[in-house]
N, C-alpha and C. Protein backbone atom coordinates (compact mmCIF):
# COMPACT_ATOMS: atom_id res chain seq x y z
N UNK A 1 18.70 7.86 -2.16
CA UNK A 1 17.53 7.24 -2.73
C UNK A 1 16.39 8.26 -2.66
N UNK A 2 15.48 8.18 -3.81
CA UNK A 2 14.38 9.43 -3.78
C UNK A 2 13.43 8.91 -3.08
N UNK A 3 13.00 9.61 -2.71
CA UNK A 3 11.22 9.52 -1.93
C UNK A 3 10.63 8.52 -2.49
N UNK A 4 10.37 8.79 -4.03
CA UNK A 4 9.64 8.24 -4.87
C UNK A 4 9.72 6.72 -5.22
N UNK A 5 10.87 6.11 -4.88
CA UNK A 5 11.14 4.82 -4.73
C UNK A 5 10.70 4.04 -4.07
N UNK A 6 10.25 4.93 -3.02
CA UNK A 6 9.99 4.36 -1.19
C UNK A 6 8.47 3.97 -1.13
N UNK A 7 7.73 4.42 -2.12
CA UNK A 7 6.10 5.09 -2.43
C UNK A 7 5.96 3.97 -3.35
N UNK A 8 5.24 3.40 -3.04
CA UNK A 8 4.28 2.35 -4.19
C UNK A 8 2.94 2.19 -4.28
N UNK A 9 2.08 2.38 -5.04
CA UNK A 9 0.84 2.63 -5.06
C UNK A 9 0.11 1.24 -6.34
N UNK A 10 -0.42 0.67 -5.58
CA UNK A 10 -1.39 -0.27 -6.60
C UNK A 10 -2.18 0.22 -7.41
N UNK A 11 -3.13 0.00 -8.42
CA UNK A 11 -3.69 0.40 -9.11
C UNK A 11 -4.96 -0.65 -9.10
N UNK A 12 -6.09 0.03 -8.52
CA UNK A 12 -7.24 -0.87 -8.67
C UNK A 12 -8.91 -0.55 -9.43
N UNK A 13 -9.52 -1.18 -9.44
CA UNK A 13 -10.74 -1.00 -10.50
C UNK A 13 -11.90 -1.30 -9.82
N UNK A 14 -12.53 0.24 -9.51
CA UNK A 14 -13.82 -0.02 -8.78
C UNK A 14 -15.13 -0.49 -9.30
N UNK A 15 -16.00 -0.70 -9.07
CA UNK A 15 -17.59 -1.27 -9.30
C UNK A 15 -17.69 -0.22 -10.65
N UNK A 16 -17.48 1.17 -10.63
CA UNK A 16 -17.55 1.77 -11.88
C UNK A 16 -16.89 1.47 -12.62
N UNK A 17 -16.16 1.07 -12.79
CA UNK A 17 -14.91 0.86 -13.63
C UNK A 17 -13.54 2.07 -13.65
N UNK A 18 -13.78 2.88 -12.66
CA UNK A 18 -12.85 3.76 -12.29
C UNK A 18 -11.52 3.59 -11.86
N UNK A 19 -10.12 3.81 -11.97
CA UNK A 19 -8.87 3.15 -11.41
C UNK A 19 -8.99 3.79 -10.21
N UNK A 20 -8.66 3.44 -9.43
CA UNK A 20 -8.11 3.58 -8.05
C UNK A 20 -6.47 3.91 -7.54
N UNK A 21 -5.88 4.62 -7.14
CA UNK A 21 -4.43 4.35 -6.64
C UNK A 21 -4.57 4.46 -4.98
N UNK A 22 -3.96 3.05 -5.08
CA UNK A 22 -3.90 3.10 -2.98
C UNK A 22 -2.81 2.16 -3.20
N UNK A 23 -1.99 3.05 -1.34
CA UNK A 23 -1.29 2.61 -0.70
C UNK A 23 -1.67 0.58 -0.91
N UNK A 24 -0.80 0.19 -1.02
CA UNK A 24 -0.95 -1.14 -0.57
C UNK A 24 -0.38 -1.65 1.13
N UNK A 25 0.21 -0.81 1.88
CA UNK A 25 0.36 -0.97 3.36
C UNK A 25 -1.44 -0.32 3.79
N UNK A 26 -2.03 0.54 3.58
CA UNK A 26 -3.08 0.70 3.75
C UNK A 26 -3.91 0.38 3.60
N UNK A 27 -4.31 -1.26 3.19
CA UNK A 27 -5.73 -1.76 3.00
C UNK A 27 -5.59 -3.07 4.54
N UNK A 28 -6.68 -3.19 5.18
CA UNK A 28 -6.36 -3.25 6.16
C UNK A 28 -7.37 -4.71 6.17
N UNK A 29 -8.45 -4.83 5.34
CA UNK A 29 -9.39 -5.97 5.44
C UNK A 29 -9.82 -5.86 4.01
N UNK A 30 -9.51 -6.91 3.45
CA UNK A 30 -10.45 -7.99 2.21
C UNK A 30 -11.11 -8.39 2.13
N UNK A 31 -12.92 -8.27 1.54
CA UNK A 31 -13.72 -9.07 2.39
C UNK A 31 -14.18 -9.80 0.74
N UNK A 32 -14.58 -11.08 0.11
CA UNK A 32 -15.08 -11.32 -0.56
C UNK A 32 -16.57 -11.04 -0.76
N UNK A 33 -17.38 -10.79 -1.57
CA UNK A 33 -18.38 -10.06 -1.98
C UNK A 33 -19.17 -10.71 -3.07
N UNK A 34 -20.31 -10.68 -3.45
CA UNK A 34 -21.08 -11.29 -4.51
C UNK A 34 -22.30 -10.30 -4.98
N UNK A 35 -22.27 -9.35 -6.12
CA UNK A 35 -24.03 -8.35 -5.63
C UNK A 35 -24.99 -8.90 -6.27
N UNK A 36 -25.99 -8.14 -6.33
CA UNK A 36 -27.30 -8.66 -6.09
C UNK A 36 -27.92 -9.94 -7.85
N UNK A 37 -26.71 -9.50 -8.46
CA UNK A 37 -26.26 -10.00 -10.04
C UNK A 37 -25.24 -11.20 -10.03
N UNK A 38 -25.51 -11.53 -8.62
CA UNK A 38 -24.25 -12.56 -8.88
C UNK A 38 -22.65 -12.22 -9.16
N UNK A 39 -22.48 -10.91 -9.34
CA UNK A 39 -21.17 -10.20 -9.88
C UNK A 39 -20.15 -10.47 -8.84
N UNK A 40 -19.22 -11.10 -8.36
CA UNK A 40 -18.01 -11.07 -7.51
C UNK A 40 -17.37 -9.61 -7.58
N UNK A 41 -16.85 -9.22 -6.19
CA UNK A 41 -15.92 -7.91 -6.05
C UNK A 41 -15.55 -8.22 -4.57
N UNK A 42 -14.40 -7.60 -4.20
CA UNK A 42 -13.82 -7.30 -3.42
C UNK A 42 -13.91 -6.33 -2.31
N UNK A 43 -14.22 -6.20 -1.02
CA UNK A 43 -15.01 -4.93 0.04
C UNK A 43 -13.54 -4.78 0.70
N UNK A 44 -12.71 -3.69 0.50
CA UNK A 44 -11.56 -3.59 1.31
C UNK A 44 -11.75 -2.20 2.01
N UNK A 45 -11.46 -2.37 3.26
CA UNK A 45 -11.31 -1.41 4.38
C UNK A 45 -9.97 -0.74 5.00
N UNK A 46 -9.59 0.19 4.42
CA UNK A 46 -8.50 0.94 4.31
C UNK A 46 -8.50 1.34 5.49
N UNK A 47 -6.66 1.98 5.92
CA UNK A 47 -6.85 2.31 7.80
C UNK A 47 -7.13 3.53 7.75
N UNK A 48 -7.55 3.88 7.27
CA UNK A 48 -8.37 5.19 7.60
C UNK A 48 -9.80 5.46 7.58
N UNK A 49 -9.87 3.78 7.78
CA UNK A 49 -11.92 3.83 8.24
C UNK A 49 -12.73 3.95 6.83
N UNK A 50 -11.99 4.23 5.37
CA UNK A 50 -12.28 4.17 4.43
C UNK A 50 -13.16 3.01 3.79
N UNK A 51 -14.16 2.54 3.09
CA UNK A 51 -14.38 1.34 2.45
C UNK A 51 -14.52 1.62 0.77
N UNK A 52 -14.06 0.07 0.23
CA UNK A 52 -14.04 1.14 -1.35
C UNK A 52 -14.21 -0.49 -1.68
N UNK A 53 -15.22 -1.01 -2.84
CA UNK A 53 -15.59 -2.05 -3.19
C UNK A 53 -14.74 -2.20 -4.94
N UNK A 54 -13.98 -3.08 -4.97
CA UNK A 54 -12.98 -3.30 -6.37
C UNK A 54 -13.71 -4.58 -6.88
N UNK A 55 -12.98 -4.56 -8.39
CA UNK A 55 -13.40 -5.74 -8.88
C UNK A 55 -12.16 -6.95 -8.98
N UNK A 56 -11.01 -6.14 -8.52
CA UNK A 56 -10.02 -7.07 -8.11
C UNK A 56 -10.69 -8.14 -6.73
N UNK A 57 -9.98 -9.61 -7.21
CA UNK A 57 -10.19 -10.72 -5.99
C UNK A 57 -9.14 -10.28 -5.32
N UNK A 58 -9.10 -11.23 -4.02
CA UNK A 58 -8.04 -11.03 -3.14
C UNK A 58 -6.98 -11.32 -3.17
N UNK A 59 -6.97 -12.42 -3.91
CA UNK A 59 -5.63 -12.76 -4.87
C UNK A 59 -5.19 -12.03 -5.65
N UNK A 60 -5.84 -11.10 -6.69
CA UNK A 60 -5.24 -10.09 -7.01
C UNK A 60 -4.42 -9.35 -6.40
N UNK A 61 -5.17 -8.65 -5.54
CA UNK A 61 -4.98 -7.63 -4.86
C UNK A 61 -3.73 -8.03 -3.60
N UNK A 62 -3.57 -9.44 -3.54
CA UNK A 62 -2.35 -9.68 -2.44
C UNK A 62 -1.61 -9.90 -3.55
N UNK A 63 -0.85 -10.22 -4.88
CA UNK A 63 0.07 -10.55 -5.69
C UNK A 63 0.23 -9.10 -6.25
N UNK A 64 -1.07 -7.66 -6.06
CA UNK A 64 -0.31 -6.60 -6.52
C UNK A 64 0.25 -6.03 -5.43
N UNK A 65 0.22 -6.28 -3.87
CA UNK A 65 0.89 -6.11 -2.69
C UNK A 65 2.17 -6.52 -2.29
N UNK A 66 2.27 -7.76 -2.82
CA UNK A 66 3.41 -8.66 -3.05
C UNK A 66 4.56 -7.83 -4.20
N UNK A 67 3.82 -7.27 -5.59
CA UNK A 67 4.63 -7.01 -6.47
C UNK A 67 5.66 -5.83 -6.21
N UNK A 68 4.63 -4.60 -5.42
CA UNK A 68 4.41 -3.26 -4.91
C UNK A 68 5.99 -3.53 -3.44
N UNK A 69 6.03 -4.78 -2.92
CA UNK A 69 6.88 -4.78 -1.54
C UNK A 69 8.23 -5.43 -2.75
N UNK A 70 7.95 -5.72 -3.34
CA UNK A 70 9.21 -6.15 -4.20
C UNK A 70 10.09 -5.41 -4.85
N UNK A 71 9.35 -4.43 -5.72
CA UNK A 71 9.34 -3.20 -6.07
C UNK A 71 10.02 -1.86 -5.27
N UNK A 72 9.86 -1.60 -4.17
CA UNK A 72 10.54 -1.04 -2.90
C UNK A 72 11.89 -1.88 -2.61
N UNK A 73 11.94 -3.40 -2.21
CA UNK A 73 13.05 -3.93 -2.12
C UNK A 73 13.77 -4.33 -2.97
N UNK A 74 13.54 -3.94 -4.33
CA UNK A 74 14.78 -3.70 -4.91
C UNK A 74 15.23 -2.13 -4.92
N UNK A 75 14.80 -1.61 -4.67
CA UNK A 75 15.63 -0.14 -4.30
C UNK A 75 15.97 0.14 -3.37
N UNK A 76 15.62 -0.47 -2.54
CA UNK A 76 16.87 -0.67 -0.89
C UNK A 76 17.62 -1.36 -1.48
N UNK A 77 17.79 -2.22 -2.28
CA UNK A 77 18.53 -3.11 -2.66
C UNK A 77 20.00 -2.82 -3.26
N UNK A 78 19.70 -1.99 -4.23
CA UNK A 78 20.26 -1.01 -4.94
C UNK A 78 20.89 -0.03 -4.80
N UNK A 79 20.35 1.11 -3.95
CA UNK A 79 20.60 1.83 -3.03
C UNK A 79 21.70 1.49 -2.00
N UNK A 80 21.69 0.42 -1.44
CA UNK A 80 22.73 -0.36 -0.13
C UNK A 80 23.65 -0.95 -1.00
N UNK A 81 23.68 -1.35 -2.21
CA UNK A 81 24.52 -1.84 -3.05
C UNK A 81 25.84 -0.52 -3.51
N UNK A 82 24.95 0.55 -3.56
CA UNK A 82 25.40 2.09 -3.91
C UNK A 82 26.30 2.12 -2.60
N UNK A 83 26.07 2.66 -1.88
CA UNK A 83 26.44 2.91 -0.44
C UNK A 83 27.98 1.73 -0.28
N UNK A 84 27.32 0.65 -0.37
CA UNK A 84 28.89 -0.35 -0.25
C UNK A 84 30.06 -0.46 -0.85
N UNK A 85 29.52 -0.03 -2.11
CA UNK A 85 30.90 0.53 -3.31
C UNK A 85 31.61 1.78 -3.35
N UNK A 86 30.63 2.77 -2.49
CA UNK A 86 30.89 4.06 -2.04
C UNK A 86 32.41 3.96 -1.38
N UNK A 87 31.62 3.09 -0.06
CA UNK A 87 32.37 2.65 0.65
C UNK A 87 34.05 1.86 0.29
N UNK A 88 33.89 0.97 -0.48
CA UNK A 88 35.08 0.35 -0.92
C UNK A 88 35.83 0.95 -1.23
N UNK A 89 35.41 1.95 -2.47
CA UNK A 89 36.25 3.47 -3.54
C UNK A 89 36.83 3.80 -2.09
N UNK A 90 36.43 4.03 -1.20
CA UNK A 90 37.27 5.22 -0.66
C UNK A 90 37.79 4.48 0.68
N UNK A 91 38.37 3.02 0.67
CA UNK A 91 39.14 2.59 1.67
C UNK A 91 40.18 2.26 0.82
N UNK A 92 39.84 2.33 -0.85
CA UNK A 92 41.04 1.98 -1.67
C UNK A 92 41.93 2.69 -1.84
């Protein structure tokens, strides 16, 4: 299995309207937010002491966490599926 399988990166949209790519094991606190416009956004605190304000809700942002761990487990999935047939071929 490649590296690259193992690696999932969300895609998020800051106060500028800039994309973002982060770890989704690395956001560490969600905080709901409102600015001075009434505008809703998202204050997440990454483990690396980072803060980065999105316009994704938290619901977003946990269903693209959710999608991102799904995404990985089907390639363990796949992968161990590989490995077991490996296996069979060559007890046959």
């Amino acid at each position: 299995m490649s590296q690259n399988n193992m690696i999932s990166f969300i895609t998020l949209t800051d106060l500028n309207g800039e994309a973002l790519e982060v770890n989704p094991s690395g956001i560490l606190i969600m905080q709901r937010k409102t600015s001075h416009d009434f505008v809703p956004y998202t204050k997440l605190t990454l483990s690396f002491n980072v803060r980065v304000d999105v316009i994704q809700t938290p619901e977003q942002i946990a269903q693209l966490q959710m999608d991102a761990v799904a995404k990985v487990m089907e390639s363990v999935m796949t992968s161990t599926y590989g490995i077991f047939e490996e296996l069979e071929d060559q007890q046959s």
